[in-house]
PDB file of N, CA and C in Angstrom:
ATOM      1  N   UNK A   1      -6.077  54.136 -32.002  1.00  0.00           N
ATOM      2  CA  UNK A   1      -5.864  53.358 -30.789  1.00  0.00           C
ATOM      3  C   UNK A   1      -6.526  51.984 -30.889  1.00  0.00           C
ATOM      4  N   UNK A   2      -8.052  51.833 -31.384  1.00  0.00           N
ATOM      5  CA  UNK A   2      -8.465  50.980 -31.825  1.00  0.00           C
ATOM      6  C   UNK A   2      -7.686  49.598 -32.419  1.00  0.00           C
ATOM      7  N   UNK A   3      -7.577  50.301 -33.708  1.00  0.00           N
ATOM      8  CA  UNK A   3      -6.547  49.691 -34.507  1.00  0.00           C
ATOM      9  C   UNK A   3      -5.023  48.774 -33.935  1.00  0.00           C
ATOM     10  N   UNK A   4      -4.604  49.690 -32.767  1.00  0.00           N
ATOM     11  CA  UNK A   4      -3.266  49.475 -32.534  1.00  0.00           C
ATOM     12  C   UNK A   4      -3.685  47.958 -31.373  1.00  0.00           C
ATOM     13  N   UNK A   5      -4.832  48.500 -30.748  1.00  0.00           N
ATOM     14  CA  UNK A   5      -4.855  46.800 -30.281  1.00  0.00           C
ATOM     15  C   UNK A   5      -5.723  45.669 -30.656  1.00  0.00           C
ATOM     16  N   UNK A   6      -6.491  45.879 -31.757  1.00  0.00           N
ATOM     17  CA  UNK A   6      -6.610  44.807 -32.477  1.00  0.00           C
ATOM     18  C   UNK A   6      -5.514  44.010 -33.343  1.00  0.00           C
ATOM     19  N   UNK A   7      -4.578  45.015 -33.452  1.00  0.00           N
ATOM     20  CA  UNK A   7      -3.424  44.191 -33.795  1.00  0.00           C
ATOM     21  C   UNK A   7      -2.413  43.394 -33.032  1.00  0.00           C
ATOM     22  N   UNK A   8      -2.357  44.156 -31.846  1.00  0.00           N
ATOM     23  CA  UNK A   8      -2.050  43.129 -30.760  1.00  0.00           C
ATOM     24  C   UNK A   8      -3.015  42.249 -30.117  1.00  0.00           C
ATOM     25  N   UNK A   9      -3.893  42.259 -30.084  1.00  0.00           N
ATOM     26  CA  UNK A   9      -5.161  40.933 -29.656  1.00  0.00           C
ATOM     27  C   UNK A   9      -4.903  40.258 -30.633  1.00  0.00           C
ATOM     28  N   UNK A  10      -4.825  40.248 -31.862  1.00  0.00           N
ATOM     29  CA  UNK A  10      -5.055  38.971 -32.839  1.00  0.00           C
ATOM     30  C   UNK A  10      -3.854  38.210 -33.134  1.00  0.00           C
ATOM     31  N   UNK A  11      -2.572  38.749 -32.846  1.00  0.00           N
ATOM     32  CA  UNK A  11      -1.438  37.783 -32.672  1.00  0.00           C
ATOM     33  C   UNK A  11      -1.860  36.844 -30.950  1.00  0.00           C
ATOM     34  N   UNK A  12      -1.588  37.492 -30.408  1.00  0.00           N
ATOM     35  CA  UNK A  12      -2.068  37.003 -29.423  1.00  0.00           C
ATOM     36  C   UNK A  12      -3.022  35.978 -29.057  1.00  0.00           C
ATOM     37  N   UNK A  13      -4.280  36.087 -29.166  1.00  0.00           N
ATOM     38  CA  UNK A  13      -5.284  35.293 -29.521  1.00  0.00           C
ATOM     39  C   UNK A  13      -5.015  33.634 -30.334  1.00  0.00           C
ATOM     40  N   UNK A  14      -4.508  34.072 -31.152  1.00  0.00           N
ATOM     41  CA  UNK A  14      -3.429  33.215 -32.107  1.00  0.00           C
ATOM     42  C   UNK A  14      -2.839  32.203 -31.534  1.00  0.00           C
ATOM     43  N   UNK A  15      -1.862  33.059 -30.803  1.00  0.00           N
ATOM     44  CA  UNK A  15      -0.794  32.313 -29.868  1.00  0.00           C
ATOM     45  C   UNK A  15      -1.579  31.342 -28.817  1.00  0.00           C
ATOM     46  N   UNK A  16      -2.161  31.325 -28.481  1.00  0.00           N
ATOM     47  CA  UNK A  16      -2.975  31.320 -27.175  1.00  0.00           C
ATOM     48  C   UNK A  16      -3.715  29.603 -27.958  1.00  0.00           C
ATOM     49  N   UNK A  17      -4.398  30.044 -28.597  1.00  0.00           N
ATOM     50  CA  UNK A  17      -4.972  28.893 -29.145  1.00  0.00           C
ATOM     51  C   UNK A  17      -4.124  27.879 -30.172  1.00  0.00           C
ATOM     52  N   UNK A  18      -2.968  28.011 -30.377  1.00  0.00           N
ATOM     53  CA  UNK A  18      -2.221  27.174 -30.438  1.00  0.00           C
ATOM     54  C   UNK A  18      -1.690  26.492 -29.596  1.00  0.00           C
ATOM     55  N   UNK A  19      -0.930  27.112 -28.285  1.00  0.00           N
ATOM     56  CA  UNK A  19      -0.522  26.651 -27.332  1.00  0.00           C
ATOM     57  C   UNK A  19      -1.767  25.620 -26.501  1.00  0.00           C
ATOM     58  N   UNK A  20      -2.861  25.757 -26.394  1.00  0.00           N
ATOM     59  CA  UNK A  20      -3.529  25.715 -25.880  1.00  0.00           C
ATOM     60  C   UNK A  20      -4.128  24.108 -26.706  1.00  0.00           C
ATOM     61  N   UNK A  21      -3.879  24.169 -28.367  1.00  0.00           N
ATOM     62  CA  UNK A  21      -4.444  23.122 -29.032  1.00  0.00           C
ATOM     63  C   UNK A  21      -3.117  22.073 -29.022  1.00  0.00           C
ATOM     64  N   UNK A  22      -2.008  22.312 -28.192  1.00  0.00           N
ATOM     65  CA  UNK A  22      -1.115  21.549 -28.234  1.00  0.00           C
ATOM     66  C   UNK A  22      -0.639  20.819 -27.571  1.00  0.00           C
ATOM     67  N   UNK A  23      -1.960  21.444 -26.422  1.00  0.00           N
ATOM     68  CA  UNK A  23      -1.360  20.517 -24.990  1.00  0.00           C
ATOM     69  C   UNK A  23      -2.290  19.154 -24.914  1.00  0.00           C
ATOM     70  N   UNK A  24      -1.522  17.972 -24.200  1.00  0.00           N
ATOM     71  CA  UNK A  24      -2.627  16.602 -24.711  1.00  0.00           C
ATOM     72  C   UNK A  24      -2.765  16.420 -23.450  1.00  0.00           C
ATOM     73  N   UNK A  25      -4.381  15.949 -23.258  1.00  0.00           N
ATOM     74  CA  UNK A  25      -4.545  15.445 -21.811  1.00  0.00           C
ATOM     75  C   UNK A  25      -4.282  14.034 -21.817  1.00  0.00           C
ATOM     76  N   UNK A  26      -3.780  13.674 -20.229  1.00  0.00           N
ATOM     77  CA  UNK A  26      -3.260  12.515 -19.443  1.00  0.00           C
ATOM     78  C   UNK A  26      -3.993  11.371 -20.167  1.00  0.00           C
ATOM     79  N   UNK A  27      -3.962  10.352 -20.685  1.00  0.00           N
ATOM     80  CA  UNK A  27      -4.623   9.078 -21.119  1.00  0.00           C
ATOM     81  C   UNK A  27      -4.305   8.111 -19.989  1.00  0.00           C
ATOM     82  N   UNK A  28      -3.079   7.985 -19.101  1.00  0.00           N
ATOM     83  CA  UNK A  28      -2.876   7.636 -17.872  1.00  0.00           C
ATOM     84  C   UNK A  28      -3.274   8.137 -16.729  1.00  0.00           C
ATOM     85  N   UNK A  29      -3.638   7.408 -15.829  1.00  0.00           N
ATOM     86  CA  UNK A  29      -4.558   8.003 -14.228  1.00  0.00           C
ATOM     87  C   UNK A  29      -2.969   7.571 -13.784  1.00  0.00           C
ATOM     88  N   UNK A  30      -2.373   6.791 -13.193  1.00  0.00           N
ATOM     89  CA  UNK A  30      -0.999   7.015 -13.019  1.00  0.00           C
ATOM     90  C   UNK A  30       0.443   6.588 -13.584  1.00  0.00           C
ATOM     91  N   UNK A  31       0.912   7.496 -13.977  1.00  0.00           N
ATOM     92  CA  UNK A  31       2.289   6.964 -14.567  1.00  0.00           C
ATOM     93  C   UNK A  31       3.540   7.011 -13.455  1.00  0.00           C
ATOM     94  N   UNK A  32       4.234   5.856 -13.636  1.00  0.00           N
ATOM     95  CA  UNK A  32       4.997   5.591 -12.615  1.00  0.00           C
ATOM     96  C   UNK A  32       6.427   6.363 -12.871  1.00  0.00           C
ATOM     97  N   UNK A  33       7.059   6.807 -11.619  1.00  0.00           N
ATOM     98  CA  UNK A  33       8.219   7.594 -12.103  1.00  0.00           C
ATOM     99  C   UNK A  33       9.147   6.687 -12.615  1.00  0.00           C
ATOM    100  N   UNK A  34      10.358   6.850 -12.594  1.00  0.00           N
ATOM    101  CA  UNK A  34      11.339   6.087 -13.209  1.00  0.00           C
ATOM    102  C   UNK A  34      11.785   5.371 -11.256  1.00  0.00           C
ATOM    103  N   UNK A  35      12.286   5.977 -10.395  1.00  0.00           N
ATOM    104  CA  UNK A  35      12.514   4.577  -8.833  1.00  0.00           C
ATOM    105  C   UNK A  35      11.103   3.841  -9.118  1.00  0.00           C
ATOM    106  N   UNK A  36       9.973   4.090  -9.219  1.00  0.00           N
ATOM    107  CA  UNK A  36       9.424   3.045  -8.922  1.00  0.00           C
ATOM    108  C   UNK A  36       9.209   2.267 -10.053  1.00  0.00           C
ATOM    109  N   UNK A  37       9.213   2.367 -11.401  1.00  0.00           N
ATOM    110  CA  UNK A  37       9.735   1.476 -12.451  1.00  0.00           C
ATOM    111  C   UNK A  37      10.680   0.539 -11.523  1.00  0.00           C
ATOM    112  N   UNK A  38      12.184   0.745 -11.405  1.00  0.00           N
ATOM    113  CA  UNK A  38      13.014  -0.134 -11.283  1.00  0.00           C
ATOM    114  C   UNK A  38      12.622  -0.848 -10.354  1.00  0.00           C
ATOM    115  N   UNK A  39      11.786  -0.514  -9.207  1.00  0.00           N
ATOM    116  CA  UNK A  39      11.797  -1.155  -8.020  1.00  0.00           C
ATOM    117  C   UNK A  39      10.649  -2.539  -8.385  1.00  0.00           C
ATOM    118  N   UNK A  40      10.014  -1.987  -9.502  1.00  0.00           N
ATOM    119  CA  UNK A  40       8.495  -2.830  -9.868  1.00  0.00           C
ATOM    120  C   UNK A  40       9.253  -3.907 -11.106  1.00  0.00           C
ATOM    121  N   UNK A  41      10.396  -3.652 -11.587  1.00  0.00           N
ATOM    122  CA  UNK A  41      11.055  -4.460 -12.607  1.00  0.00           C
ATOM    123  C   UNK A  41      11.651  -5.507 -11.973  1.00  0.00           C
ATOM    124  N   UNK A  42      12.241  -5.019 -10.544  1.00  0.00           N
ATOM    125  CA  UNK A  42      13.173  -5.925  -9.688  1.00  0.00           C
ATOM    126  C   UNK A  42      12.461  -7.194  -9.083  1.00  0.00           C
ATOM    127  N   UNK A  43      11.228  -6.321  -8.660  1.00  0.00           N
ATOM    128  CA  UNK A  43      10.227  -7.399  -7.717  1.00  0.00           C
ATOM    129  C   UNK A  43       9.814  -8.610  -9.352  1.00  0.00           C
ATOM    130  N   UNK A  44       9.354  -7.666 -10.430  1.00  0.00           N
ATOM    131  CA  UNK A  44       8.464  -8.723 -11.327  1.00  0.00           C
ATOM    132  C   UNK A  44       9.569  -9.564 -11.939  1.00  0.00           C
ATOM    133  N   UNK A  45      11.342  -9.069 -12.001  1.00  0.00           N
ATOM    134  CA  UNK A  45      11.947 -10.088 -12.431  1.00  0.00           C
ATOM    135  C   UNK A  45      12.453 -11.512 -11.486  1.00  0.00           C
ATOM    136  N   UNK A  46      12.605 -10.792 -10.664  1.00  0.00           N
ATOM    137  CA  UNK A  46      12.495 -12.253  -9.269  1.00  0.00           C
ATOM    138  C   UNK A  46      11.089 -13.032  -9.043  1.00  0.00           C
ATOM    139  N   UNK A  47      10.538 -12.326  -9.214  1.00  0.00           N
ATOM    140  CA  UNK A  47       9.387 -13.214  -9.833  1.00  0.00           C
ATOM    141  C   UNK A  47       8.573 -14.224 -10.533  1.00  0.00           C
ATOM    142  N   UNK A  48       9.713 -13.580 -11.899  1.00  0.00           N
ATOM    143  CA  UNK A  48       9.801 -14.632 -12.870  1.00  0.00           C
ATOM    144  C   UNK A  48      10.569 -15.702 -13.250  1.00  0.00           C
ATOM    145  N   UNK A  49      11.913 -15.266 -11.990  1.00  0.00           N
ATOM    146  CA  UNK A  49      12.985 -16.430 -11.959  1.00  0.00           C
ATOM    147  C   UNK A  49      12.701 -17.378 -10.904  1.00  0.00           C
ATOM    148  N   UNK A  50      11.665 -16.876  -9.785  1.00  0.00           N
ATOM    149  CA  UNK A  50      11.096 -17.864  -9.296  1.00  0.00           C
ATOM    150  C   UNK A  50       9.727 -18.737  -9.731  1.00  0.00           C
ATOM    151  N   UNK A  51       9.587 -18.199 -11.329  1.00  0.00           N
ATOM    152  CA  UNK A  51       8.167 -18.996 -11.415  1.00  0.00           C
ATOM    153  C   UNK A  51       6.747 -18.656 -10.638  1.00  0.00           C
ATOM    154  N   UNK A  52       6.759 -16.920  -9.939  1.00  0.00           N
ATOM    155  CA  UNK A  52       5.656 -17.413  -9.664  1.00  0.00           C
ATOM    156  C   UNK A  52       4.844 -16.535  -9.614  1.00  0.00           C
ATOM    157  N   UNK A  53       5.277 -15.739 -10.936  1.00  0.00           N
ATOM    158  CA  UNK A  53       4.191 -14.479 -11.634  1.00  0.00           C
ATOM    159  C   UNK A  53       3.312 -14.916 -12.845  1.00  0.00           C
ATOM    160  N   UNK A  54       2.269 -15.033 -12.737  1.00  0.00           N
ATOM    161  CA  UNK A  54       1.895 -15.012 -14.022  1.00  0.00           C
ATOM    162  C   UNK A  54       1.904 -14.597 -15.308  1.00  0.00           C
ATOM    163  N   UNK A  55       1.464 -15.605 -16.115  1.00  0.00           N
ATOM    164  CA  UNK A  55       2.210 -14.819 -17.807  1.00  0.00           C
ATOM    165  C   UNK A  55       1.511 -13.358 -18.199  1.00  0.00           C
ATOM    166  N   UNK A  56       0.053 -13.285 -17.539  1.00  0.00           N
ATOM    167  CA  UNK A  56      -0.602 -12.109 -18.112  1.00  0.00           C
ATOM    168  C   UNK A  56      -0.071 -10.772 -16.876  1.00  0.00           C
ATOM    169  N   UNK A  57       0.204 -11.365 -16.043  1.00  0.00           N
ATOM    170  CA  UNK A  57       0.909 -10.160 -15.013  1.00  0.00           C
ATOM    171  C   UNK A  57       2.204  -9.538 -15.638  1.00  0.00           C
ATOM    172  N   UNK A  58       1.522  -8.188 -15.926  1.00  0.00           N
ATOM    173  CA  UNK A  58       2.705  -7.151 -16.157  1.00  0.00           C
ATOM    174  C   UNK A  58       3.653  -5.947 -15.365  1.00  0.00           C
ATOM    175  N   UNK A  59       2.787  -6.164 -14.171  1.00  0.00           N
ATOM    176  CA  UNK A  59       3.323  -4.989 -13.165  1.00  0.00           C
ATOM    177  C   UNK A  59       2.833  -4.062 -13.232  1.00  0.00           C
ATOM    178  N   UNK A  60       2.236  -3.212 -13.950  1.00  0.00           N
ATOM    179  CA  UNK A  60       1.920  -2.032 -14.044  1.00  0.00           C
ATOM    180  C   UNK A  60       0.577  -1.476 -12.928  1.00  0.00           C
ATOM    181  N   UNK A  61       0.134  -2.363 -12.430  1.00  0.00           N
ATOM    182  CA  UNK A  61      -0.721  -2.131 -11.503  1.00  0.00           C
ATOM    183  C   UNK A  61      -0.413  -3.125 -10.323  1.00  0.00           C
ATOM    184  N   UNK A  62       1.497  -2.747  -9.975  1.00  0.00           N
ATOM    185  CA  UNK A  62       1.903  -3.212  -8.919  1.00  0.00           C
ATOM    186  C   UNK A  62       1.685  -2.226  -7.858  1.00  0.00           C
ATOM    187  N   UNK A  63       1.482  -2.125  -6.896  1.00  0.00           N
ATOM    188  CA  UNK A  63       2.054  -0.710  -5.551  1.00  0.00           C
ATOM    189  C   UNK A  63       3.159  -0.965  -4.907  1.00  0.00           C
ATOM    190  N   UNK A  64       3.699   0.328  -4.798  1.00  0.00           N
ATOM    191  CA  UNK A  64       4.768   0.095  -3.471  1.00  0.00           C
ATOM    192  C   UNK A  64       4.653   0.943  -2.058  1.00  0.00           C
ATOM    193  N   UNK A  65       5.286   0.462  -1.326  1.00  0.00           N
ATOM    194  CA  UNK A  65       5.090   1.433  -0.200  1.00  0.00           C
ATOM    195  C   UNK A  65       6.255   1.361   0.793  1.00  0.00           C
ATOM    196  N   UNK A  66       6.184   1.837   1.550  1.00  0.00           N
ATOM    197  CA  UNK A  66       7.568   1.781   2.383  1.00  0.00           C
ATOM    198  C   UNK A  66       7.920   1.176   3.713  1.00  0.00           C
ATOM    199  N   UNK A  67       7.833   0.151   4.252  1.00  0.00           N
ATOM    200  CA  UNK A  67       7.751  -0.515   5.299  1.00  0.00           C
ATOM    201  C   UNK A  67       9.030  -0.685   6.048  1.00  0.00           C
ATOM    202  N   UNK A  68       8.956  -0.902   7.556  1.00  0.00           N
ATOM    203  CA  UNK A  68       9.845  -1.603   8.213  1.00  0.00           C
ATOM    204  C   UNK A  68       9.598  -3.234   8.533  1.00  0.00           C
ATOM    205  N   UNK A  69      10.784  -3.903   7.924  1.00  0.00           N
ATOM    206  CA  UNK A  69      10.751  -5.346   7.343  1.00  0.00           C
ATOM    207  C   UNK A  69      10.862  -5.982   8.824  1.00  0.00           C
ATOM    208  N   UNK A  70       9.926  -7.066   9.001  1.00  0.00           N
ATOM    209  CA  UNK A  70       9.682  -7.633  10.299  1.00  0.00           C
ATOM    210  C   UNK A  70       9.927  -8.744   9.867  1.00  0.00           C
ATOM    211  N   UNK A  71       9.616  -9.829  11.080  1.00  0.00           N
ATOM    212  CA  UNK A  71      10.008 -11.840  10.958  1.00  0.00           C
ATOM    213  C   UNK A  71       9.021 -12.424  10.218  1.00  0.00           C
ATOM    214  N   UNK A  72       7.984 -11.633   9.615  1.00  0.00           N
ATOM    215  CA  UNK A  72       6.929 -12.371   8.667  1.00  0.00           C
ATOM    216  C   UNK A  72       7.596 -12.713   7.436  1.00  0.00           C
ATOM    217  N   UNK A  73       8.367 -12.151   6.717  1.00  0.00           N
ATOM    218  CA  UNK A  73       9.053 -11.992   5.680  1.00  0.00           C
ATOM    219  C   UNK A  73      10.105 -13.537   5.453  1.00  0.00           C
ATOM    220  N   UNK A  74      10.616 -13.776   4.546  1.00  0.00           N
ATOM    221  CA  UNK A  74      11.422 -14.792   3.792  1.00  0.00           C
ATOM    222  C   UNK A  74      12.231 -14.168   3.611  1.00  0.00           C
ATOM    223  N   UNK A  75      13.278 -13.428   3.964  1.00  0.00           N
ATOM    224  CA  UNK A  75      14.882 -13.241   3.456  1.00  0.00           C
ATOM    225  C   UNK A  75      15.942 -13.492   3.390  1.00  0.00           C
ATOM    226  N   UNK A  76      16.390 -13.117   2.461  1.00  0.00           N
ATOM    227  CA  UNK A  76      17.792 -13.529   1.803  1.00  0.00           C
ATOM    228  C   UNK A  76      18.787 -13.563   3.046  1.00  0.00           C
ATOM    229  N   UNK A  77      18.769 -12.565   3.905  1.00  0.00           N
ATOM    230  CA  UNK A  77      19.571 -12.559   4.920  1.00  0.00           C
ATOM    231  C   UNK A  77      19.035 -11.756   5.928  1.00  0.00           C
ATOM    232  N   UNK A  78      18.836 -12.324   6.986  1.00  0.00           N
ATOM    233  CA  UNK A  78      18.276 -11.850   8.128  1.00  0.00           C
ATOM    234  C   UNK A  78      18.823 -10.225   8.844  1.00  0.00           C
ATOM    235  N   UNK A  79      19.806  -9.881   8.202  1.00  0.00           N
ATOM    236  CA  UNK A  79      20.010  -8.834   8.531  1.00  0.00           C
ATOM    237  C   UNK A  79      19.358  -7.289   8.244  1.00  0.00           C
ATOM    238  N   UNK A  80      18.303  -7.913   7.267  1.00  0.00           N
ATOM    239  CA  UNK A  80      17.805  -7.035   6.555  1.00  0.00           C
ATOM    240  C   UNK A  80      16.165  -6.407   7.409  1.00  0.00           C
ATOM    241  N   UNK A  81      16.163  -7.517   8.222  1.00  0.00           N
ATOM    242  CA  UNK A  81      15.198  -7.911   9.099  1.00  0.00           C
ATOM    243  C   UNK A  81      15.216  -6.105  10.606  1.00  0.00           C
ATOM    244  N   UNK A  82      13.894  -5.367  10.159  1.00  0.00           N
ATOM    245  CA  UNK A  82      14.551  -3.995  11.235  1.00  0.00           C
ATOM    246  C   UNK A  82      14.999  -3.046  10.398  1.00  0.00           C
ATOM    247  N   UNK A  83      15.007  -3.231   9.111  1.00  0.00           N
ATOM    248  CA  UNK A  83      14.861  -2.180   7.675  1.00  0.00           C
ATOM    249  C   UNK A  83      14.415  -1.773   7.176  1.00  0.00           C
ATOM    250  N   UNK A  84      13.963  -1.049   6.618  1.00  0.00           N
ATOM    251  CA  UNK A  84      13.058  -0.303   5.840  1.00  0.00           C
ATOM    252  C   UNK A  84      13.260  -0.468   4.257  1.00  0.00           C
ATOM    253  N   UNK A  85      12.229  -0.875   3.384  1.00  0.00           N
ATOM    254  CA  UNK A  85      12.250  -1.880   2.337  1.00  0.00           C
ATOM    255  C   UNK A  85      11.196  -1.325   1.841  1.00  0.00           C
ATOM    256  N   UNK A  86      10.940  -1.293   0.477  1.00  0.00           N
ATOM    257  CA  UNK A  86      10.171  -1.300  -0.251  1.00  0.00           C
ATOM    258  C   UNK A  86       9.232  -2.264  -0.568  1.00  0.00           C
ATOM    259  N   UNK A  87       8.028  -2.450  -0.375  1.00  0.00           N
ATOM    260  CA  UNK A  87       7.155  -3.717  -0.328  1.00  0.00           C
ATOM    261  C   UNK A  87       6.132  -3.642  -1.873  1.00  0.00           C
ATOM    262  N   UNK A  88       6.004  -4.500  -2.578  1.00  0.00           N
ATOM    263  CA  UNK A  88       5.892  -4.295  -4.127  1.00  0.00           C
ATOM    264  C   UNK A  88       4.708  -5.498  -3.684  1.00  0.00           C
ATOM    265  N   UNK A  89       3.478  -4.971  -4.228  1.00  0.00           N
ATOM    266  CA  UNK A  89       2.098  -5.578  -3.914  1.00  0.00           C
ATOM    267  C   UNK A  89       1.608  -5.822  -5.406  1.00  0.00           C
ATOM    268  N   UNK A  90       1.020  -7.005  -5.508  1.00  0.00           N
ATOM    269  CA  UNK A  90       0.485  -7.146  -6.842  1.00  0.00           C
ATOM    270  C   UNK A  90      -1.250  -7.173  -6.846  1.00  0.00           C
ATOM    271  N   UNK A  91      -2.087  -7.015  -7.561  1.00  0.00           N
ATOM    272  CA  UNK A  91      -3.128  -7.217  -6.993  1.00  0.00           C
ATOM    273  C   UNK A  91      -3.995  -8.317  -7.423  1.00  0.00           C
ATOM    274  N   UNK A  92      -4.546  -8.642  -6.447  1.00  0.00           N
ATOM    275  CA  UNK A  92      -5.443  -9.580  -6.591  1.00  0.00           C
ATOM    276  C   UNK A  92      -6.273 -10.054  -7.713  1.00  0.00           C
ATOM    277  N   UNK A  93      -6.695 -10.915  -7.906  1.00  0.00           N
ATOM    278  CA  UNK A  93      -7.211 -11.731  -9.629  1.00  0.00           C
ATOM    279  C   UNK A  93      -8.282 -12.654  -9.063  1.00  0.00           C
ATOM    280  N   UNK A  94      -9.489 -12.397  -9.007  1.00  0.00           N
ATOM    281  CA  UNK A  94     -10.758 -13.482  -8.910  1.00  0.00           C
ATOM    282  C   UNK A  94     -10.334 -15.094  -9.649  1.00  0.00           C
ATOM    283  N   UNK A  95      -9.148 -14.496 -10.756  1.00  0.00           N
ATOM    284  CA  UNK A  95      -9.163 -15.863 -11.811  1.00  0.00           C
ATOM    285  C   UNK A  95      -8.064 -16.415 -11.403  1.00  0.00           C
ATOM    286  N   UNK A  96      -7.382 -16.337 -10.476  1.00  0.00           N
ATOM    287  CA  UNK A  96      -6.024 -17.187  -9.973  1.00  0.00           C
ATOM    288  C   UNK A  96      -6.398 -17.955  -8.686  1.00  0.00           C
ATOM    289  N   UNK A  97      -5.560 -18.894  -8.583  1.00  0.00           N
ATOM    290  CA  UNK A  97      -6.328 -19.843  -7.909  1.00  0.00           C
ATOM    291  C   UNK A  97      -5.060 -19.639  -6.731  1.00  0.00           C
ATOM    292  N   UNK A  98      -3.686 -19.015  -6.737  1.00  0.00           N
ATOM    293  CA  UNK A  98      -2.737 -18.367  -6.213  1.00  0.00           C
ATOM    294  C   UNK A  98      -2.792 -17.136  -6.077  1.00  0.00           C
ATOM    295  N   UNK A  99      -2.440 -16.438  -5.235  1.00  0.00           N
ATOM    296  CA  UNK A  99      -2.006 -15.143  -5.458  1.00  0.00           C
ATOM    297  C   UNK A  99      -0.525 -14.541  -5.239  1.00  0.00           C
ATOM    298  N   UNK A 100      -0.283 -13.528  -6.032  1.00  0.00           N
ATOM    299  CA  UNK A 100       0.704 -13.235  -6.284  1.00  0.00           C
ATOM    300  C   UNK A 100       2.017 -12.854  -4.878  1.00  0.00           C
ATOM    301  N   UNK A 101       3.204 -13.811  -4.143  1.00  0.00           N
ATOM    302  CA  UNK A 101       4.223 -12.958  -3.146  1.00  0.00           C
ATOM    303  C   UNK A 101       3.990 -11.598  -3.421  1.00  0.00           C
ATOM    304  N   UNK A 102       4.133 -11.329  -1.999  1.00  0.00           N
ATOM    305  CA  UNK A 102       4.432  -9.840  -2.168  1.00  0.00           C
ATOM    306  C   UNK A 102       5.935  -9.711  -1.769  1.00  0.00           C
ATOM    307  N   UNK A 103       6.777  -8.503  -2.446  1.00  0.00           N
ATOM    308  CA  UNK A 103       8.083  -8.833  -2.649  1.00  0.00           C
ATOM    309  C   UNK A 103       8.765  -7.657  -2.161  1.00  0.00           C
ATOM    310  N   UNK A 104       9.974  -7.918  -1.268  1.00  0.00           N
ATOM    311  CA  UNK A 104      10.846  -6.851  -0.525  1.00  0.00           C
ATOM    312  C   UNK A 104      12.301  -6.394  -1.612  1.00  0.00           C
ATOM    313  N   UNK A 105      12.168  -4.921  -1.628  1.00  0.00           N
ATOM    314  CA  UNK A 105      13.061  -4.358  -2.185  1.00  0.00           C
ATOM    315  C   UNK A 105      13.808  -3.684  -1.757  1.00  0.00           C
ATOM    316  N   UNK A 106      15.353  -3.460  -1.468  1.00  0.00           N
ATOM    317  CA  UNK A 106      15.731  -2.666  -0.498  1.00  0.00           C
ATOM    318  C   UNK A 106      16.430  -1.351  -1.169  1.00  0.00           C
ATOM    319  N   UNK A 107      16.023  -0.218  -0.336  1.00  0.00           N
ATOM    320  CA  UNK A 107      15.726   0.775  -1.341  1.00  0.00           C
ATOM    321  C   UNK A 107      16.885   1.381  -2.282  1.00  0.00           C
ATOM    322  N   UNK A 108      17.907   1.319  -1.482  1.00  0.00           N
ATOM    323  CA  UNK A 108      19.468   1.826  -1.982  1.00  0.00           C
ATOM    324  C   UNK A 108      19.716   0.967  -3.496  1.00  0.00           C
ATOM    325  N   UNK A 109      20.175  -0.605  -3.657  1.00  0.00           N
ATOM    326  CA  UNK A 109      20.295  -0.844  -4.768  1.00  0.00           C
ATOM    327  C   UNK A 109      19.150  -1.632  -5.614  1.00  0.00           C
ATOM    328  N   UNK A 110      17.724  -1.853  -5.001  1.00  0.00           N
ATOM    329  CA  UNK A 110      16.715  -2.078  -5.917  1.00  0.00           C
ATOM    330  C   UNK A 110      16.979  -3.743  -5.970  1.00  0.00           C
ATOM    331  N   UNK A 111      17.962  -4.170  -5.149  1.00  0.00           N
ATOM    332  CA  UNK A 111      17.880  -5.707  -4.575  1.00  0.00           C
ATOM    333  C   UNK A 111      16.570  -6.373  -4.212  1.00  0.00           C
ATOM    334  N   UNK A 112      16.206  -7.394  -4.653  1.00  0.00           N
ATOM    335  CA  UNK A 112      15.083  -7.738  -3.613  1.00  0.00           C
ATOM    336  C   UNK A 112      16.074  -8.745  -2.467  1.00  0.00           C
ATOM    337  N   UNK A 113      15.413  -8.286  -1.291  1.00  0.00           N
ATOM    338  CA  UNK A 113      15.536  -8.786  -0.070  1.00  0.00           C
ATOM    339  C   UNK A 113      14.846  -9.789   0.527  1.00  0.00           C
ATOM    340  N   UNK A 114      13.295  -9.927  -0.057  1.00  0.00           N
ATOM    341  CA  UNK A 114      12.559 -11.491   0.649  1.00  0.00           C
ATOM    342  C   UNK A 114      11.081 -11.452  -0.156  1.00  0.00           C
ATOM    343  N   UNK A 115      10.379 -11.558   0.149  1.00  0.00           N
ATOM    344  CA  UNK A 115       9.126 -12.198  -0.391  1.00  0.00           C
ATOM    345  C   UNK A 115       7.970 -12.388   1.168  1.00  0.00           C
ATOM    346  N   UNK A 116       6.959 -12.403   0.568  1.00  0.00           N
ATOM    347  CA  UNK A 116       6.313 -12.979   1.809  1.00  0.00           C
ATOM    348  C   UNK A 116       4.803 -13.786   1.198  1.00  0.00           C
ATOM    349  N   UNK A 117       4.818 -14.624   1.177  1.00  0.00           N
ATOM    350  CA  UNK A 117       3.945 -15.965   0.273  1.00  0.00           C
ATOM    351  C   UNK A 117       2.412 -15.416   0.586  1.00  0.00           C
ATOM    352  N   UNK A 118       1.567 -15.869  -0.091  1.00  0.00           N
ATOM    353  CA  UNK A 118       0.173 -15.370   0.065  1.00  0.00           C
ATOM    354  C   UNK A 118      -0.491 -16.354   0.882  1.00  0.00           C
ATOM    355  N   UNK A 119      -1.385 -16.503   1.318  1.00  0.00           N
ATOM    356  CA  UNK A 119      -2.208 -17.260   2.195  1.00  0.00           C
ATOM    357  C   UNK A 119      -3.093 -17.992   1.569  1.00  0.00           C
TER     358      UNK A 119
END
């Protein structure tokens, strides 16, 4: 009887510590899904066609969140104004003498919709 489960413990055991030596921990604290990729590509490429992202700004420590779009905003078309939009935040830089629009995305096709200038 002995016998019969030391032979099943040691496959086992086996198994276990392979599976176990194969799994890799997170090197990322957050990885972004794939909507908020596009939504963070949309904001940083209007961005860059307006000139007014910086060269070392990559997005990756953009946020988004989900807002209803009010008259503070710059948009493309006022109708958008009473919507619910994706708001793409960049963060702040001690070394910029600007800071970065924060930029409206509307959620269906990943359009940006307006901007709203920094202070």
């Amino acid at each position: 009887m002995n016998m019969m489960l030391i032979r099943l413990f040691t496959p086992l055991c086996f198994t276990i510590m392979m599976l176990v030596g194969c799994i890799q921990p997170s090197t990322s604290p957050s990885i972004q899904s794939d909507d908020e990729t596009a939504i963070i590509k949309s904001a940083v490429t209007y961005l860059n066609n307006m000139d007014w992202l910086p060269t070392d700004e990559n997005g990756r420590q953009a946020t988004i969140q989900s807002i209803i779009v009010d008259n503070r905003y710059d948009l493309v078309d006022s109708r958008f104004e009473g919507t619910r939009a994706w708001l793409v935040t960049f963060p702040p830089d001690s070394q910029r003498t600007v800071e970065i629009p924060q930029v409206l995305v509307e959620p269906k096709s990943n359009e940006v919709i307006g901007h709203l200038l920094s202070e």
